[in-house]
PDB file of N, CA and C in Angstrom:
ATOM      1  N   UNK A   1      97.496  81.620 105.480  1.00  0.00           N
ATOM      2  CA  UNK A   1      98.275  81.963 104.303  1.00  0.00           C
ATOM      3  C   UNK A   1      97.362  82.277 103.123  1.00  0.00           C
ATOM      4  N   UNK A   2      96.272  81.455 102.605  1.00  0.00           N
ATOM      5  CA  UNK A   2      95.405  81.540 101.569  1.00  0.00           C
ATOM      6  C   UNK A   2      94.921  82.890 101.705  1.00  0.00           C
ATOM      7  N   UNK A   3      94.235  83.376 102.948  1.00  0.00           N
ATOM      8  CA  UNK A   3      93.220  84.430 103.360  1.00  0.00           C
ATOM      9  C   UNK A   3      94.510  85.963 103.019  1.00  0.00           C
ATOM     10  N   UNK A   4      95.790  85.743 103.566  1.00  0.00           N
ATOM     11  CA  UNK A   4      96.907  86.804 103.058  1.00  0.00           C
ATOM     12  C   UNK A   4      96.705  86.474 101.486  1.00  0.00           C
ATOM     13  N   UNK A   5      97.181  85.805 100.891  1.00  0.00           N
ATOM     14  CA  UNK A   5      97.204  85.835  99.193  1.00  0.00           C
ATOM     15  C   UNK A   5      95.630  87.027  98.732  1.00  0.00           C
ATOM     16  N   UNK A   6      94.831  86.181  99.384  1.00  0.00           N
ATOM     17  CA  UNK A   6      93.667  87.057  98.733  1.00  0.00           C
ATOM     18  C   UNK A   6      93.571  88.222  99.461  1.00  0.00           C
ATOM     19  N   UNK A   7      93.943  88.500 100.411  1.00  0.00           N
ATOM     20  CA  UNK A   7      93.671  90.000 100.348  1.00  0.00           C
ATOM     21  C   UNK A   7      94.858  90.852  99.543  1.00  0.00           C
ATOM     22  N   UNK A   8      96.161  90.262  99.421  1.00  0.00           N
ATOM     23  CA  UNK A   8      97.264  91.549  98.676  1.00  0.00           C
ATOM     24  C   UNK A   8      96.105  91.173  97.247  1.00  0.00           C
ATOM     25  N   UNK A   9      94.944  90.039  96.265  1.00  0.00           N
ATOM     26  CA  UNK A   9      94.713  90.152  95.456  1.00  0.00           C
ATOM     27  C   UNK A   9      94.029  91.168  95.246  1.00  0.00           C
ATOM     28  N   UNK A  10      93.071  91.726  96.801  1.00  0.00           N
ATOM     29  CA  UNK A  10      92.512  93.000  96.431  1.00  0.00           C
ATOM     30  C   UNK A  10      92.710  94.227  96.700  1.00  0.00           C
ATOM     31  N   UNK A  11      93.887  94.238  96.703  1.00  0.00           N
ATOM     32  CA  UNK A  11      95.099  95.593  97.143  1.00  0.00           C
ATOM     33  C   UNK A  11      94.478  96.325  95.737  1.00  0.00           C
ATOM     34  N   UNK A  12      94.633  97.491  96.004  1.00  0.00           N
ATOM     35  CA  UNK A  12      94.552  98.430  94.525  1.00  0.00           C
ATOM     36  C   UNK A  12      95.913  98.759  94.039  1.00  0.00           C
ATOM     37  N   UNK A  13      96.552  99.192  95.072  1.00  0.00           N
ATOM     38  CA  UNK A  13      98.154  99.451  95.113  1.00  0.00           C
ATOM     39  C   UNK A  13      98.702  98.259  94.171  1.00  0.00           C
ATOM     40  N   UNK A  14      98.130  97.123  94.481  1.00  0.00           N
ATOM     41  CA  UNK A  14      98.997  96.389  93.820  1.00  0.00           C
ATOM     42  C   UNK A  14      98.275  96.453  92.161  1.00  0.00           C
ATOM     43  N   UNK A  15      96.884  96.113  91.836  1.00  0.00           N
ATOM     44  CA  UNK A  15      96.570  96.584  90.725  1.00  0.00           C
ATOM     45  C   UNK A  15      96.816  97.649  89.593  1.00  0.00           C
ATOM     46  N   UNK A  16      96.985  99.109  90.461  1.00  0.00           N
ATOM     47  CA  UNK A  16      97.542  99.961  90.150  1.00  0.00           C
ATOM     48  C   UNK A  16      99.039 100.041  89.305  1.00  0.00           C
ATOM     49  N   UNK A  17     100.084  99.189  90.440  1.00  0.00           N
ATOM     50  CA  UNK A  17     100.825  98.760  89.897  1.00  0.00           C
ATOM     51  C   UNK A  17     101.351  97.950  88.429  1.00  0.00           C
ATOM     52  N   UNK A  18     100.792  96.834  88.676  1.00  0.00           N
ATOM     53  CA  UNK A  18     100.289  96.292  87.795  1.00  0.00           C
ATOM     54  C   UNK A  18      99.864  96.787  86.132  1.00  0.00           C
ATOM     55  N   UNK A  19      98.748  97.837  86.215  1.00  0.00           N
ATOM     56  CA  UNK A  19      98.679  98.475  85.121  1.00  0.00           C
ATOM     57  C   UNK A  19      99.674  99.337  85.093  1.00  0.00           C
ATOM     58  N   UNK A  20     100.178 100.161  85.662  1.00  0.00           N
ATOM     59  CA  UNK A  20     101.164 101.106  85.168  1.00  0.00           C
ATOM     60  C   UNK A  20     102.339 100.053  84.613  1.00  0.00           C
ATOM     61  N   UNK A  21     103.272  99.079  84.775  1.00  0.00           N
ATOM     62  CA  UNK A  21     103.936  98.104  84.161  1.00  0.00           C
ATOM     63  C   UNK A  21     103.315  97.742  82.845  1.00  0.00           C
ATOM     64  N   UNK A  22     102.709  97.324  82.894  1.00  0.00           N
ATOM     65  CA  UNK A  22     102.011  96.609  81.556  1.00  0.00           C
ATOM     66  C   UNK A  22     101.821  98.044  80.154  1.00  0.00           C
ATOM     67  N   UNK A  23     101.186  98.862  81.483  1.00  0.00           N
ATOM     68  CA  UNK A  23     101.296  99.850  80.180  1.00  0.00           C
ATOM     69  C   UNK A  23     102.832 100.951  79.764  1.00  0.00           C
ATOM     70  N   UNK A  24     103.711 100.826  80.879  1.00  0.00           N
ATOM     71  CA  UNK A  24     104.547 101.191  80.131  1.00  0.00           C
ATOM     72  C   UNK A  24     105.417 100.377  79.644  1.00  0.00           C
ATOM     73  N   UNK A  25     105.531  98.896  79.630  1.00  0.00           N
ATOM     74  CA  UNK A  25     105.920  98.238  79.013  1.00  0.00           C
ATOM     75  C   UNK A  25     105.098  98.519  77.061  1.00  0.00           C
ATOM     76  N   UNK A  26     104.462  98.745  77.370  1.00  0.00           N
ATOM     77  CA  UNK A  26     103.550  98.624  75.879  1.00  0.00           C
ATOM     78  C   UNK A  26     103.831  99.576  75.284  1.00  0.00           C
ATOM     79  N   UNK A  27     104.327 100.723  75.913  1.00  0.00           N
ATOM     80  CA  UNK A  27     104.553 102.069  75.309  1.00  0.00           C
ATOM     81  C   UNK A  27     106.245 102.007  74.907  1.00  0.00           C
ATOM     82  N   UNK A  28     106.825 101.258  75.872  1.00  0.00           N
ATOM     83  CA  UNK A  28     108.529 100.827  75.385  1.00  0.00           C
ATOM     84  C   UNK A  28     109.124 100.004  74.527  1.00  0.00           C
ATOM     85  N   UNK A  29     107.704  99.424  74.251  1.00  0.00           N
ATOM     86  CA  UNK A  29     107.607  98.188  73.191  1.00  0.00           C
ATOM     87  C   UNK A  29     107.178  99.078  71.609  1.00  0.00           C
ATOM     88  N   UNK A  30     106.807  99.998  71.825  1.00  0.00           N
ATOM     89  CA  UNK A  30     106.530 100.377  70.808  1.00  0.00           C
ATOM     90  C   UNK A  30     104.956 100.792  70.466  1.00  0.00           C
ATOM     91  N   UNK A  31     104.204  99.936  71.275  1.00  0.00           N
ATOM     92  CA  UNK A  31     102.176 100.710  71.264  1.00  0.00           C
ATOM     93  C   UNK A  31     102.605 101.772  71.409  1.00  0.00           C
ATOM     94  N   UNK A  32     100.936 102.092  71.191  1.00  0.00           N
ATOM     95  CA  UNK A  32     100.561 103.381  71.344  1.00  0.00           C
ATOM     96  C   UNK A  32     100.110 103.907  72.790  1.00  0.00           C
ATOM     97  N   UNK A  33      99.944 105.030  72.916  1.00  0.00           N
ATOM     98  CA  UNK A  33      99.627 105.283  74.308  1.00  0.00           C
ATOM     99  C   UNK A  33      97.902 104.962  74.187  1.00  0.00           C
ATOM    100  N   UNK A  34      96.955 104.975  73.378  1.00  0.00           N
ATOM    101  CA  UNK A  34      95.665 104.521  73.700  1.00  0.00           C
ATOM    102  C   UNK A  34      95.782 103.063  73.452  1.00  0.00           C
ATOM    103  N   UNK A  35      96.483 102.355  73.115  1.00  0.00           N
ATOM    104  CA  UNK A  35      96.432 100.883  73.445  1.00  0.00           C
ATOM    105  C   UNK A  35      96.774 100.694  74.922  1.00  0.00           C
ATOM    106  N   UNK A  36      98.032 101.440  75.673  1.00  0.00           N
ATOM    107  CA  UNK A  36      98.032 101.027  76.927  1.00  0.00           C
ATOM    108  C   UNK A  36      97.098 101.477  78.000  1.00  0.00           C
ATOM    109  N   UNK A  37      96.672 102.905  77.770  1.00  0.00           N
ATOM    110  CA  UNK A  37      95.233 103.575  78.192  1.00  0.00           C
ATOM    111  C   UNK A  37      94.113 102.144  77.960  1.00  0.00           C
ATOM    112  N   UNK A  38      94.069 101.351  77.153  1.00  0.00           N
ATOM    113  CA  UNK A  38      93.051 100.697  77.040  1.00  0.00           C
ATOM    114  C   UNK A  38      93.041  99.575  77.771  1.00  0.00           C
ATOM    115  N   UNK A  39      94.654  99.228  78.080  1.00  0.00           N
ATOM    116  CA  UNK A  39      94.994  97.998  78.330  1.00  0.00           C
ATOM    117  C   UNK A  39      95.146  97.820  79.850  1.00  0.00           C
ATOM    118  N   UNK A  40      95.488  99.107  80.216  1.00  0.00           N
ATOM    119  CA  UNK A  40      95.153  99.691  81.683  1.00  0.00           C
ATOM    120  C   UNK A  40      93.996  99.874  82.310  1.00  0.00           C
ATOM    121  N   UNK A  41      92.814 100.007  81.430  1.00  0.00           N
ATOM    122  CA  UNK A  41      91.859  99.908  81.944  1.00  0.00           C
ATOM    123  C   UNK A  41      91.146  98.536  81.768  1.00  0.00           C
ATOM    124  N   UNK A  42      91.461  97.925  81.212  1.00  0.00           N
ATOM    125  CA  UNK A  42      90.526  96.795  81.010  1.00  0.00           C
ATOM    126  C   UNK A  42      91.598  95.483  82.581  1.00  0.00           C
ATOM    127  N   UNK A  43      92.670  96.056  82.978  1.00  0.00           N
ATOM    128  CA  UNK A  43      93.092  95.430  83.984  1.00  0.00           C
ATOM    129  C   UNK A  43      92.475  95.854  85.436  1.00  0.00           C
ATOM    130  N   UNK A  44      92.342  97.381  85.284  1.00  0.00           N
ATOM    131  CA  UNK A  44      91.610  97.865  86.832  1.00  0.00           C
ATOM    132  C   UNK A  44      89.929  97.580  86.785  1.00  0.00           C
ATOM    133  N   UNK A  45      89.683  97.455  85.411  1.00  0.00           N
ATOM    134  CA  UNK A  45      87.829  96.973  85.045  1.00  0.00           C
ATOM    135  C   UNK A  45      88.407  95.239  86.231  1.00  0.00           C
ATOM    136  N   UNK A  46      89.332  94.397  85.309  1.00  0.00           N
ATOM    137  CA  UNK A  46      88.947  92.729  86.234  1.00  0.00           C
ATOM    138  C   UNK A  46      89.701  92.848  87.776  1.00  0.00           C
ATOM    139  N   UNK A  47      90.246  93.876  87.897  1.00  0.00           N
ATOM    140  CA  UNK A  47      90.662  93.969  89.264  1.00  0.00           C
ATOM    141  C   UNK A  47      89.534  94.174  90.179  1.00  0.00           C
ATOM    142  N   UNK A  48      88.389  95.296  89.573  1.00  0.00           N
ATOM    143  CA  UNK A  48      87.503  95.336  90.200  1.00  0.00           C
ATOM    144  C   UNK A  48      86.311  94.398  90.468  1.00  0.00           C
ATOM    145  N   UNK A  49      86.173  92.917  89.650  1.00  0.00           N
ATOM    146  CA  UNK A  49      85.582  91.765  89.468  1.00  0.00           C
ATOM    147  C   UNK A  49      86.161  91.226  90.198  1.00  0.00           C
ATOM    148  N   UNK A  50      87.742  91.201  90.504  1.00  0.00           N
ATOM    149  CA  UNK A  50      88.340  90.229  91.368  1.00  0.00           C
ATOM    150  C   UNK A  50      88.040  90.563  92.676  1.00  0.00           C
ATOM    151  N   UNK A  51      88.433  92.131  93.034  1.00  0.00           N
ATOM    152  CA  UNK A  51      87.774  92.391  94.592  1.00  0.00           C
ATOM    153  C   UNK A  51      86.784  92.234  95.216  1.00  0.00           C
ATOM    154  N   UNK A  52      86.142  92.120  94.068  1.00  0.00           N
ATOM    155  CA  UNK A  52      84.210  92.036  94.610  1.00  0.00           C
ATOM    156  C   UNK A  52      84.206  90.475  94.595  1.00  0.00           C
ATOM    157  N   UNK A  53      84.724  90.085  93.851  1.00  0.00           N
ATOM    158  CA  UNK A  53      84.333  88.539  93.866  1.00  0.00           C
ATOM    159  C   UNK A  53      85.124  87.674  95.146  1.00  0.00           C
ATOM    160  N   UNK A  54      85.928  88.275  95.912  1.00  0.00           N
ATOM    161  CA  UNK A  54      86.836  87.557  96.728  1.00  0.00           C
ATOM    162  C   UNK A  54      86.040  88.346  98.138  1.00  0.00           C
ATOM    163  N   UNK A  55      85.491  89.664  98.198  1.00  0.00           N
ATOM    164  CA  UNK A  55      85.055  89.947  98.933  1.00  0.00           C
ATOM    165  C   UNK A  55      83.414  89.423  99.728  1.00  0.00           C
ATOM    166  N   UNK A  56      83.109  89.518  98.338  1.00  0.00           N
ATOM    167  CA  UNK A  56      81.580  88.510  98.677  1.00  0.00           C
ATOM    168  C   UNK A  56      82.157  86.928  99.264  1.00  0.00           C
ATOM    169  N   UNK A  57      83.363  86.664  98.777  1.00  0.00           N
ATOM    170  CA  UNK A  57      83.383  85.198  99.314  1.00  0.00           C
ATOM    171  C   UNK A  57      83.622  85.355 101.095  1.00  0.00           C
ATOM    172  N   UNK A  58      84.451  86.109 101.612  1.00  0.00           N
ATOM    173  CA  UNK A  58      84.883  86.759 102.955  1.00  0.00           C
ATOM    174  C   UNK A  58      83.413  86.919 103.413  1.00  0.00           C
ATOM    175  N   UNK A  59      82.680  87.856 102.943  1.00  0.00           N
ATOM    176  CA  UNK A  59      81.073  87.736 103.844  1.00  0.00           C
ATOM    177  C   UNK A  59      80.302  86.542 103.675  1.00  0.00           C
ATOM    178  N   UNK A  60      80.456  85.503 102.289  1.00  0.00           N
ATOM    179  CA  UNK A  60      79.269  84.586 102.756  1.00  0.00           C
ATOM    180  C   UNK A  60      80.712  83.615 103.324  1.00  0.00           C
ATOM    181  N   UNK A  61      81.435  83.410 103.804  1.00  0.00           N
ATOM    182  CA  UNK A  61      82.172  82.474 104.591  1.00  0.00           C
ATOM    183  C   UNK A  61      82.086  82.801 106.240  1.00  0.00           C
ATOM    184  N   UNK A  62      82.000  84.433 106.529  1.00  0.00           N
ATOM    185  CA  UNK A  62      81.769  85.197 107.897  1.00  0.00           C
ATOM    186  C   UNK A  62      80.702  84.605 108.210  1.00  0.00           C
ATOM    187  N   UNK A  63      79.519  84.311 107.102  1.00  0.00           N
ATOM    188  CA  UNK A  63      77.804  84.378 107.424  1.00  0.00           C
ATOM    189  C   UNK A  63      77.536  83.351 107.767  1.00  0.00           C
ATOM    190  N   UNK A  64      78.325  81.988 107.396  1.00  0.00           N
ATOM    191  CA  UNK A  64      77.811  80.618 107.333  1.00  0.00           C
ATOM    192  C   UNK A  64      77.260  80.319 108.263  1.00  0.00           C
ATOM    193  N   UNK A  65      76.773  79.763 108.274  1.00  0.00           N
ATOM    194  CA  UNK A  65      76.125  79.133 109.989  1.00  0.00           C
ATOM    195  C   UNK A  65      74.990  80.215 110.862  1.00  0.00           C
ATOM    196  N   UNK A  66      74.713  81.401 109.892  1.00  0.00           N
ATOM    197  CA  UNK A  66      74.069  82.593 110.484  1.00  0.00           C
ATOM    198  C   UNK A  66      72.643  82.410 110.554  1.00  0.00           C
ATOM    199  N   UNK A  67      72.375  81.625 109.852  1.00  0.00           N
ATOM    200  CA  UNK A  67      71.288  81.845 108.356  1.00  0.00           C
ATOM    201  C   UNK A  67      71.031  82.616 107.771  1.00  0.00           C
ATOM    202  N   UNK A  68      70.750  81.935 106.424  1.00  0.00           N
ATOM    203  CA  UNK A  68      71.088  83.027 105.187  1.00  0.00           C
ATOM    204  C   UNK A  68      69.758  83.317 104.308  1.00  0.00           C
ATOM    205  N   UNK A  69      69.904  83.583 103.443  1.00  0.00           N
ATOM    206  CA  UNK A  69      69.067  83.983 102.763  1.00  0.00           C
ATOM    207  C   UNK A  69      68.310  82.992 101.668  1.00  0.00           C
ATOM    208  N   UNK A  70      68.139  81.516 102.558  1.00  0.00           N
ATOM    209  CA  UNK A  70      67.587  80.523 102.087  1.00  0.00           C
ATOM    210  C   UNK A  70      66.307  79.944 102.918  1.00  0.00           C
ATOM    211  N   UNK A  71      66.520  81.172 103.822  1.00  0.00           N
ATOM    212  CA  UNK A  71      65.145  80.763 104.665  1.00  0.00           C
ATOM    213  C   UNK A  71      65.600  80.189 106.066  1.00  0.00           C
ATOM    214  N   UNK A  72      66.573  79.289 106.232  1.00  0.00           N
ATOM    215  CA  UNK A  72      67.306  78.165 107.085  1.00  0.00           C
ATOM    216  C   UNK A  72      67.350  79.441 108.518  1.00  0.00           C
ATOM    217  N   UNK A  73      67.265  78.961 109.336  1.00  0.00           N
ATOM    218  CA  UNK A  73      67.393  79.344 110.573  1.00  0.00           C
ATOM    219  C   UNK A  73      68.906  78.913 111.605  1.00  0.00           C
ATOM    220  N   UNK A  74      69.327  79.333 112.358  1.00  0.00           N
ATOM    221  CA  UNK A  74      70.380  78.633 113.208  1.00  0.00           C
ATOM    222  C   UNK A  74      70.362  78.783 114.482  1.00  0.00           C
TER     223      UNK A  74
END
């Protein structure tokens, strides 16, 4: 179940999503369209921190026991 959660976290589709809501919420609210342009990007900027960061966890969890890059042998 955990390993499903994190991968829809690094769906783009769903990021994508995500910003398009937020920013047309912001634009129905009354912003401007370069506030939601901004606000849209600064969500697909930590989407892309989140994928990388959940993805590196998937390879050093694959690697464990491999040896790694601490010298350690197995």
């Amino acid at each position: 179940m955990k390993n499903k959660v994190l991968r829809k976290l690094t769906s783009r589709k769903l990021w994508v999503s995500i910003a398009g809501f937020v920013a047309g919420l912001i634009v129905a609210f009354g912003g401007g369209e370069d506030t939601a342009n901004t606000v849209s990007g600064c969500i697909m900027a930590g989407a892309a921190v989140v994928g990388y960061a959940i993805g590196e966890g998937f390879a050093d969890g694959a690697n464990s026991g491999k040896g790694g890059c601490d010298g350690s042998e197995s």
